[in-house]
PDB file of N, CA and C in Angstrom:
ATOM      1  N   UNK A   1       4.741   4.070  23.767  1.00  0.00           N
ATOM      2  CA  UNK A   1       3.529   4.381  24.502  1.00  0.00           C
ATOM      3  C   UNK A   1       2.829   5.595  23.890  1.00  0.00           C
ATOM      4  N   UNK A   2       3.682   6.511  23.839  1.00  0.00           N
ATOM      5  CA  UNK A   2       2.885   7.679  22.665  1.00  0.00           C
ATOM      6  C   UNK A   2       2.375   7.769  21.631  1.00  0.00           C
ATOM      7  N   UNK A   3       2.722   6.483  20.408  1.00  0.00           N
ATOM      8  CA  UNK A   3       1.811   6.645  19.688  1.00  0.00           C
ATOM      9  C   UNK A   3       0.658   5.584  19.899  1.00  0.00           C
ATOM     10  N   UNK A   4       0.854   5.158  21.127  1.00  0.00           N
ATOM     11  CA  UNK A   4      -0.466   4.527  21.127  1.00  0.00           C
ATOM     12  C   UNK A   4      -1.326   4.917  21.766  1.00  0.00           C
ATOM     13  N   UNK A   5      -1.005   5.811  22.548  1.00  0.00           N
ATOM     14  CA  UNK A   5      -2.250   6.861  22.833  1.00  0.00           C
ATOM     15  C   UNK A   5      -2.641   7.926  21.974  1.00  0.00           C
ATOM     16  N   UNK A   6      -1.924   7.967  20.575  1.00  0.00           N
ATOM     17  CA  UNK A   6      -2.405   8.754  19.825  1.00  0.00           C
ATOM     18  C   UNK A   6      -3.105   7.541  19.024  1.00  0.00           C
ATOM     19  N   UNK A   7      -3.274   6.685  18.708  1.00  0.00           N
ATOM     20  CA  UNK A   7      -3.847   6.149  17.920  1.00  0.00           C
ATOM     21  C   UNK A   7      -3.028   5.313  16.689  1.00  0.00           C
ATOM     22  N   UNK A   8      -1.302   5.583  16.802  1.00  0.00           N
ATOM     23  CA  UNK A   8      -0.389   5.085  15.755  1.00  0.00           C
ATOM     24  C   UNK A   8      -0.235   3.335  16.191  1.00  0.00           C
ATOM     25  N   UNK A   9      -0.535   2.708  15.515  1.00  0.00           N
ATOM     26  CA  UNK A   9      -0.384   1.432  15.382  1.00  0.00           C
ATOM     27  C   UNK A   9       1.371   1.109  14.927  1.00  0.00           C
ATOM     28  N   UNK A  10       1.844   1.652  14.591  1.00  0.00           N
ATOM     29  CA  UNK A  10       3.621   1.720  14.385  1.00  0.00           C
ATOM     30  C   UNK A  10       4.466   1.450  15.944  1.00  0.00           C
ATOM     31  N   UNK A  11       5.315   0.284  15.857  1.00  0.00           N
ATOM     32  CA  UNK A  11       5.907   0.113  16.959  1.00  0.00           C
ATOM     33  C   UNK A  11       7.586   0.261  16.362  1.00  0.00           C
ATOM     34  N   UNK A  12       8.174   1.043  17.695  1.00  0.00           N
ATOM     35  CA  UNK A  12       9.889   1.197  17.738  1.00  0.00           C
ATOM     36  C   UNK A  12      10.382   0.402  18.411  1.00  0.00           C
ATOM     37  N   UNK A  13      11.412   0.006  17.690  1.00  0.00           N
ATOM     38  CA  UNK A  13      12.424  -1.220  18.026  1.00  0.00           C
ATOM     39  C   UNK A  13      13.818  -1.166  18.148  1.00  0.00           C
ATOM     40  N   UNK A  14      14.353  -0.736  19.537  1.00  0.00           N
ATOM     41  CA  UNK A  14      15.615  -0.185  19.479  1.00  0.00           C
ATOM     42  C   UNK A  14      16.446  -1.602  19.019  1.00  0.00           C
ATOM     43  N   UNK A  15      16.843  -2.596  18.843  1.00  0.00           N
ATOM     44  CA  UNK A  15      16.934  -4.026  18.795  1.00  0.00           C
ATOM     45  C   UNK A  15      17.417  -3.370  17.197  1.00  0.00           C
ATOM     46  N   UNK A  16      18.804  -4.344  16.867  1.00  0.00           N
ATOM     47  CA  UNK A  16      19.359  -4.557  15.902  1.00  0.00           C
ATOM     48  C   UNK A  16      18.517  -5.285  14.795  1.00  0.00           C
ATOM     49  N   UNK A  17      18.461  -5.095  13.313  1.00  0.00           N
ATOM     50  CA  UNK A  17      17.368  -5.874  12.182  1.00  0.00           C
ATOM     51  C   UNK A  17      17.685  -7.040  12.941  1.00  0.00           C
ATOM     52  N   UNK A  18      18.994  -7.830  13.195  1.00  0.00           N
ATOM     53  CA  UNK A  18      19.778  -9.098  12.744  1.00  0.00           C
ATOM     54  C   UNK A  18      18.607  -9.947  14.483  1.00  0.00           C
ATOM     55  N   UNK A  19      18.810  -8.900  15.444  1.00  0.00           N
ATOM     56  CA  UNK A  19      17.860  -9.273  17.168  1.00  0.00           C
ATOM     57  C   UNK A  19      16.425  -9.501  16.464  1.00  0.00           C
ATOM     58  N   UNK A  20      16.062  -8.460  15.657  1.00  0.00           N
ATOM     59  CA  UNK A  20      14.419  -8.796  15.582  1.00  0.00           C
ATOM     60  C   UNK A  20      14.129  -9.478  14.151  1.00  0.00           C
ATOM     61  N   UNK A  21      15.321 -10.618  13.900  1.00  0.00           N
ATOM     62  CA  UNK A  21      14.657 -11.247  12.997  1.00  0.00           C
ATOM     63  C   UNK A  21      14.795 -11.112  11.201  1.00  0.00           C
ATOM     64  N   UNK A  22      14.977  -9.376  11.139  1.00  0.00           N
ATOM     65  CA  UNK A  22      15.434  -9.091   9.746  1.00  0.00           C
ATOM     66  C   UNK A  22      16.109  -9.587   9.089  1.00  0.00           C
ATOM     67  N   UNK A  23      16.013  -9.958   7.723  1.00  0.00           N
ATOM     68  CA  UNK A  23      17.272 -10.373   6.779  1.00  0.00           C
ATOM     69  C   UNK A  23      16.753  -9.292   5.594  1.00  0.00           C
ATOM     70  N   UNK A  24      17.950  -8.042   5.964  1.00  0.00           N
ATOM     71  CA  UNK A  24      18.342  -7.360   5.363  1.00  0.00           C
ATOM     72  C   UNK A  24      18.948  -6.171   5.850  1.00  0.00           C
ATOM     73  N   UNK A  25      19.475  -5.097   4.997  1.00  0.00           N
ATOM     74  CA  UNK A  25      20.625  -4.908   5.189  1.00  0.00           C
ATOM     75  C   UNK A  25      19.404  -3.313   5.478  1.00  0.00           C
ATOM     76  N   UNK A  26      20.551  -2.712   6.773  1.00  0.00           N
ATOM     77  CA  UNK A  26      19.641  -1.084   7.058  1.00  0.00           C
ATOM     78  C   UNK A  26      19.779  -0.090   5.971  1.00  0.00           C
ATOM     79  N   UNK A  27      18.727   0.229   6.284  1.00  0.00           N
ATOM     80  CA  UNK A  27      18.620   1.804   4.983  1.00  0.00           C
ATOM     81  C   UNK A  27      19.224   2.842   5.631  1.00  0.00           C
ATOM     82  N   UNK A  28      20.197   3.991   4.320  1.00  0.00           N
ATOM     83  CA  UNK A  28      21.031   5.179   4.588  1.00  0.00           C
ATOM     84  C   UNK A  28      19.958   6.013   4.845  1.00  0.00           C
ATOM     85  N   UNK A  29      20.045   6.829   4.973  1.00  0.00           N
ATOM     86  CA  UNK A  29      19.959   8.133   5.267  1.00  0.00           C
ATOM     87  C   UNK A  29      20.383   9.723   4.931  1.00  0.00           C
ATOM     88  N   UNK A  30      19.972  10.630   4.161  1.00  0.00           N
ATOM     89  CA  UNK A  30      20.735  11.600   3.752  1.00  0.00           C
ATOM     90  C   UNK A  30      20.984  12.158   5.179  1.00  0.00           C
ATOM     91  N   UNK A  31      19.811  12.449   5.849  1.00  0.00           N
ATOM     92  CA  UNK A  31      20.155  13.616   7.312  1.00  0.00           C
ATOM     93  C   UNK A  31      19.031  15.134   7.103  1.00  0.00           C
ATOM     94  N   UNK A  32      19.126  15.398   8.060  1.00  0.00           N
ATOM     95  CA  UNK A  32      18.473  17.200   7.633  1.00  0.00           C
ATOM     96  C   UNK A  32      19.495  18.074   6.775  1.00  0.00           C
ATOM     97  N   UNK A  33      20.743  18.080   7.136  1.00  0.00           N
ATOM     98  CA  UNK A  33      21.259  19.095   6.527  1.00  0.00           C
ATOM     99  C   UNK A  33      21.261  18.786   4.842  1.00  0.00           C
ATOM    100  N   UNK A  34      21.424  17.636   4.377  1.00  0.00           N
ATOM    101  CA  UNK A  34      21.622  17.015   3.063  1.00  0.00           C
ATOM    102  C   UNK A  34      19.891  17.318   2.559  1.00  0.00           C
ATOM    103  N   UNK A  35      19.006  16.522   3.351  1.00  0.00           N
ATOM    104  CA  UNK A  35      17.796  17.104   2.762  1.00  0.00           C
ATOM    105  C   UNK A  35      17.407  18.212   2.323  1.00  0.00           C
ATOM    106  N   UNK A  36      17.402  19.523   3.555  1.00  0.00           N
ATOM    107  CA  UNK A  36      17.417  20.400   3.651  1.00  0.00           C
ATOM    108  C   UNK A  36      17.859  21.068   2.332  1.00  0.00           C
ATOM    109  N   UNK A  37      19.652  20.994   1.831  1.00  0.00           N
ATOM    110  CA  UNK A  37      19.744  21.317   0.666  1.00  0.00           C
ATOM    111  C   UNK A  37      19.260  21.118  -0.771  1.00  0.00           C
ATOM    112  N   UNK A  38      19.039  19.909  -0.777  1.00  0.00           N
ATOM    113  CA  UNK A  38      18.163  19.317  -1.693  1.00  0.00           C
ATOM    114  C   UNK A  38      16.708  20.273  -2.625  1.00  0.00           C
ATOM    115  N   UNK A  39      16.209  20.413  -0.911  1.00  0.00           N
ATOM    116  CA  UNK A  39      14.710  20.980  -0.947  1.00  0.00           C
ATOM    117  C   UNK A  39      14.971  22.474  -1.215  1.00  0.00           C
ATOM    118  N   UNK A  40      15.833  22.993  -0.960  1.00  0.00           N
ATOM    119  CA  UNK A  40      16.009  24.770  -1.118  1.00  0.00           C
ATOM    120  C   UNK A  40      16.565  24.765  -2.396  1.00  0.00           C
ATOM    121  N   UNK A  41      17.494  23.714  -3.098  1.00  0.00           N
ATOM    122  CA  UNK A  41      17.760  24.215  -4.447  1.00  0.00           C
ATOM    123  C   UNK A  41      17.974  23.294  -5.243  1.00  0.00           C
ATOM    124  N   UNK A  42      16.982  22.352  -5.149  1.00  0.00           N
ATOM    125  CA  UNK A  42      16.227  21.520  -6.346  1.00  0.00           C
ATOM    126  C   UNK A  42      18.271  20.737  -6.829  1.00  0.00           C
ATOM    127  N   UNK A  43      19.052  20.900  -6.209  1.00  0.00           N
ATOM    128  CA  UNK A  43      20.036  20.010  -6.590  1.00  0.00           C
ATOM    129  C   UNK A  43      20.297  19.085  -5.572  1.00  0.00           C
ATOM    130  N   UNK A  44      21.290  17.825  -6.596  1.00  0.00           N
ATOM    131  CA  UNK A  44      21.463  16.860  -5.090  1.00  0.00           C
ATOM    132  C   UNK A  44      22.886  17.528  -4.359  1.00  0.00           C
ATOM    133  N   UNK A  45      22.547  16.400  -3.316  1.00  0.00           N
ATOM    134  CA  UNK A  45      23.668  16.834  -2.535  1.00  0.00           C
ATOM    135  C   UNK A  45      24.832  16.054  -2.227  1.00  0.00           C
ATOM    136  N   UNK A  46      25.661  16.441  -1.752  1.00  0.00           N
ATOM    137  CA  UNK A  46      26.926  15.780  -2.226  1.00  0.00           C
ATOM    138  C   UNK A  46      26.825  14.461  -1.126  1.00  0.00           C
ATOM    139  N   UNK A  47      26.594  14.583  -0.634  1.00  0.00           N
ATOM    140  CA  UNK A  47      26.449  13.124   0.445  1.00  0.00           C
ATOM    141  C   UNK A  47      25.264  12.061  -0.759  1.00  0.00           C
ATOM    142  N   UNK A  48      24.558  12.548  -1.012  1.00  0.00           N
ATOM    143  CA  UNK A  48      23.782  11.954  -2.037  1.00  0.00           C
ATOM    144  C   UNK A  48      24.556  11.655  -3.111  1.00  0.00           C
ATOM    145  N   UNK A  49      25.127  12.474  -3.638  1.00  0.00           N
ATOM    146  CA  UNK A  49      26.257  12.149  -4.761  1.00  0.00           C
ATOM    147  C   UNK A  49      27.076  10.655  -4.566  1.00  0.00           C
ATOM    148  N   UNK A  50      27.772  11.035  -3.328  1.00  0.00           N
ATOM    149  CA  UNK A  50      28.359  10.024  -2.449  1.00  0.00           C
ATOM    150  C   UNK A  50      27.667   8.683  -2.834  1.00  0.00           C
ATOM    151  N   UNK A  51      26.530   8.802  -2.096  1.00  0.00           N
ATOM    152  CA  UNK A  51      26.192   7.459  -1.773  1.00  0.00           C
ATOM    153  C   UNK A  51      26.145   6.624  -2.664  1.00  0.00           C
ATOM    154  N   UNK A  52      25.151   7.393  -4.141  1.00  0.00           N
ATOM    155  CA  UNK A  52      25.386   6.902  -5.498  1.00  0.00           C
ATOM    156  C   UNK A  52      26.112   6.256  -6.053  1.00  0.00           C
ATOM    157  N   UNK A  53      27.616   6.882  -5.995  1.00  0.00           N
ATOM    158  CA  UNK A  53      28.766   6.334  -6.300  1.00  0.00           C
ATOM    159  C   UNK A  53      28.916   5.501  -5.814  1.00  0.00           C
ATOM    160  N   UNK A  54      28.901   5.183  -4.339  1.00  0.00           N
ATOM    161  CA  UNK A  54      29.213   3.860  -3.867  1.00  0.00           C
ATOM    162  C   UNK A  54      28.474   2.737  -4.553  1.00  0.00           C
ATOM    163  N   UNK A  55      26.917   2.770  -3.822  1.00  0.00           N
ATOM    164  CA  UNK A  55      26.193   2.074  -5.150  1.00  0.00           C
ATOM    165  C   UNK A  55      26.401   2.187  -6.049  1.00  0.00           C
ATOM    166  N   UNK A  56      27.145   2.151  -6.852  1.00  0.00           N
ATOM    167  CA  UNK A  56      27.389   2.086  -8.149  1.00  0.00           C
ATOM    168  C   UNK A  56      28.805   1.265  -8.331  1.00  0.00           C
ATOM    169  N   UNK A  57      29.532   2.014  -7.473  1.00  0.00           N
ATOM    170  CA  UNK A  57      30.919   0.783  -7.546  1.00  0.00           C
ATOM    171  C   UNK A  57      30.359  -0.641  -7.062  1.00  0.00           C
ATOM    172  N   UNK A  58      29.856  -0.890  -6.193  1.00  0.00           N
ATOM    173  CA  UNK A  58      29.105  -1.943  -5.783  1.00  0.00           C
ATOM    174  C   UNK A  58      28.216  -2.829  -6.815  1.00  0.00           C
ATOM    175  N   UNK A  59      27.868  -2.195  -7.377  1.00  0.00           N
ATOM    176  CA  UNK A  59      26.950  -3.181  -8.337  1.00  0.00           C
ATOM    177  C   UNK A  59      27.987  -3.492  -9.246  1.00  0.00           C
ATOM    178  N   UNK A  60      29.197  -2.548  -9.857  1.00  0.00           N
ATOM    179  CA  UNK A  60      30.054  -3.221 -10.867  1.00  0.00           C
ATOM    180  C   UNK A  60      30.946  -4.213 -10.302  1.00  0.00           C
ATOM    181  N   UNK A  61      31.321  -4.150  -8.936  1.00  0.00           N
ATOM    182  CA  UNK A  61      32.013  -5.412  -8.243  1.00  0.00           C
ATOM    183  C   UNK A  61      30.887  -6.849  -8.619  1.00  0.00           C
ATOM    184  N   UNK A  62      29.415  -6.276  -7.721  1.00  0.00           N
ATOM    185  CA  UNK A  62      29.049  -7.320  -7.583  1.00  0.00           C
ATOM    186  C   UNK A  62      28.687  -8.258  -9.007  1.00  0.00           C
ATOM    187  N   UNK A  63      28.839  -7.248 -10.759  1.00  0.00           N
ATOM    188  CA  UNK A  63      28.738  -7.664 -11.615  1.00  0.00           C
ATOM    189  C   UNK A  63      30.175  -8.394 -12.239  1.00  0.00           C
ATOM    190  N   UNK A  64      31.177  -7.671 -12.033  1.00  0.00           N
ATOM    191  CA  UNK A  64      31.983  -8.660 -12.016  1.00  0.00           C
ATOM    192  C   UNK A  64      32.178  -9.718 -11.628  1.00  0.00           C
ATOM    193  N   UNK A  65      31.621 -10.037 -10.040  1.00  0.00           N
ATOM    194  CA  UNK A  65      32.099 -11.266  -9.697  1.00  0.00           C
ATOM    195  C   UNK A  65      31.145 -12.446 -10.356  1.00  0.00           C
ATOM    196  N   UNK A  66      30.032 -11.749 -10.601  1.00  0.00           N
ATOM    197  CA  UNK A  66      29.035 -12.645 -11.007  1.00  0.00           C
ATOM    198  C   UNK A  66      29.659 -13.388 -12.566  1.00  0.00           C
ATOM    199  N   UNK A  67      29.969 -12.640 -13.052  1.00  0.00           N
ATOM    200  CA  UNK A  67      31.022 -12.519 -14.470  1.00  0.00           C
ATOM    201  C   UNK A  67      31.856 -13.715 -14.386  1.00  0.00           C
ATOM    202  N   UNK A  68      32.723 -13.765 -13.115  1.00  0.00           N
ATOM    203  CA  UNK A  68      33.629 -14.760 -12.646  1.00  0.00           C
ATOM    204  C   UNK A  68      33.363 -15.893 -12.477  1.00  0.00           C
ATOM    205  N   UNK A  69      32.230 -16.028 -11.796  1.00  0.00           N
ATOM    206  CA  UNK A  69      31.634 -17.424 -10.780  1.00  0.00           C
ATOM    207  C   UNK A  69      30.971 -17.815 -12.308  1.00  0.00           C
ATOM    208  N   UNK A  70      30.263 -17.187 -12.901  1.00  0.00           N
ATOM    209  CA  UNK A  70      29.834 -18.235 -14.392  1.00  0.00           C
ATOM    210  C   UNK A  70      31.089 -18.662 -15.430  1.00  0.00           C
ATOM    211  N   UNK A  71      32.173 -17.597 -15.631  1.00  0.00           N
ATOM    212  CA  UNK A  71      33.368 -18.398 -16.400  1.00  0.00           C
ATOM    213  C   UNK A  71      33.824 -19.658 -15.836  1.00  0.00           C
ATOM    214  N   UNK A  72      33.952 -19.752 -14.100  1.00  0.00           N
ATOM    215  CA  UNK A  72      34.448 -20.803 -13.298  1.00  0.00           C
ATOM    216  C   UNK A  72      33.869 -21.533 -13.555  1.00  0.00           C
ATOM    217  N   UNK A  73      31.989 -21.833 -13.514  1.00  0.00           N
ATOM    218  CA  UNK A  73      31.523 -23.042 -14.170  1.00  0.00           C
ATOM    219  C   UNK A  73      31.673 -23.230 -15.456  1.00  0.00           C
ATOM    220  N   UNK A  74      31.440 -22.551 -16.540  1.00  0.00           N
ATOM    221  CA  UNK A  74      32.053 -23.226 -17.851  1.00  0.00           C
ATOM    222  C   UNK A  74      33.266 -23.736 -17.803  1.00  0.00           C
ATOM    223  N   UNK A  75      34.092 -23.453 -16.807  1.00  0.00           N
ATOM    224  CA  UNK A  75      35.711 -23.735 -17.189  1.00  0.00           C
ATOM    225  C   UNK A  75      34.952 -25.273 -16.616  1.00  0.00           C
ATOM    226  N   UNK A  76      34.696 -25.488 -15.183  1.00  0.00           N
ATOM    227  CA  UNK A  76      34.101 -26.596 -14.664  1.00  0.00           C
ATOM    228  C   UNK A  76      33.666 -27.936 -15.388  1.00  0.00           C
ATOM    229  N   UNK A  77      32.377 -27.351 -16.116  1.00  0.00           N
ATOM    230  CA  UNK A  77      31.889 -27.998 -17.485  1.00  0.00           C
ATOM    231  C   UNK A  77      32.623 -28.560 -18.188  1.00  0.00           C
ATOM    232  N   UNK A  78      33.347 -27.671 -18.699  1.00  0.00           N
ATOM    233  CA  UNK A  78      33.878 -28.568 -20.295  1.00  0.00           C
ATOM    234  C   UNK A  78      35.308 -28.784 -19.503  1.00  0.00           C
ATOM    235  N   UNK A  79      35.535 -29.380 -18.311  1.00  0.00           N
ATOM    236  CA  UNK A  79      36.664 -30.227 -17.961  1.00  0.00           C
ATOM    237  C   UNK A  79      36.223 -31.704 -18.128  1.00  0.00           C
ATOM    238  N   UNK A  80      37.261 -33.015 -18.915  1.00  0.00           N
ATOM    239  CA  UNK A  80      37.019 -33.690 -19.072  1.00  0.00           C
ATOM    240  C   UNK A  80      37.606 -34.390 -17.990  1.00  0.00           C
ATOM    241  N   UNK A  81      36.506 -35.232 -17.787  1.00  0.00           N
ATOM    242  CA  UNK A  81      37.131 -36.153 -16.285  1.00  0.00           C
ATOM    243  C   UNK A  81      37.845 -38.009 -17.249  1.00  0.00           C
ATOM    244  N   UNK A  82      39.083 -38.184 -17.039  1.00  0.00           N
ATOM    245  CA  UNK A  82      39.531 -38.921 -17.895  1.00  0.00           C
ATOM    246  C   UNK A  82      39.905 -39.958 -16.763  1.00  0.00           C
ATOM    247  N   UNK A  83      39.557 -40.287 -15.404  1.00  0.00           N
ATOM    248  CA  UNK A  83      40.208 -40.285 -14.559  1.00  0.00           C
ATOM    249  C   UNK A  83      39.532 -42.663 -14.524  1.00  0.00           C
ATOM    250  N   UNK A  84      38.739 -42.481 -15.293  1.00  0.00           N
ATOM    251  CA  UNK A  84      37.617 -43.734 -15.632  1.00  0.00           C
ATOM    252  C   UNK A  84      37.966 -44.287 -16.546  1.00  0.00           C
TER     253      UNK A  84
END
């Protein structure tokens, strides 16, 4: 109701992405205190550090598996079906 008496066209949705429909996954968050450090001394911060890393193990899983699921079809492929 408040920002629409200010004039904000932006609506809040306490409702889970998955309730209102979303397909996708929620965005992190550093926080104030993580920002905060950031902004006073131009370095990141270790929760930021953090998160990185995770993303990062994550993409080499998800590149491995991808790695996997294409050897499985070549193996697939060049199986000869003799069974005819």
């Amino acid at each position: 109701a408040r920002l629409q008496e200010n004039g904000i066209a932006a609506q809040v949705d306490h409702r889970s992405l998955a309730e209102q429909g979303q397909d996708r996954a929620p965005t992190r968050h550093l926080g104030p205190a993580a920002s905060g450090y950031e902004r006073r001394t131009g370095q990141p911060s270790r929760r930021r550090l953090d998160f990185e890393q995770e993303v990062s193990e994550r993409l080499k899983l998800a590149k491995e598996a991808g790695e996997l699921e294409r050897q499985d079809l070549a193996v697939d492929q060049s199986i000869l079906d003799l069974s005819g």
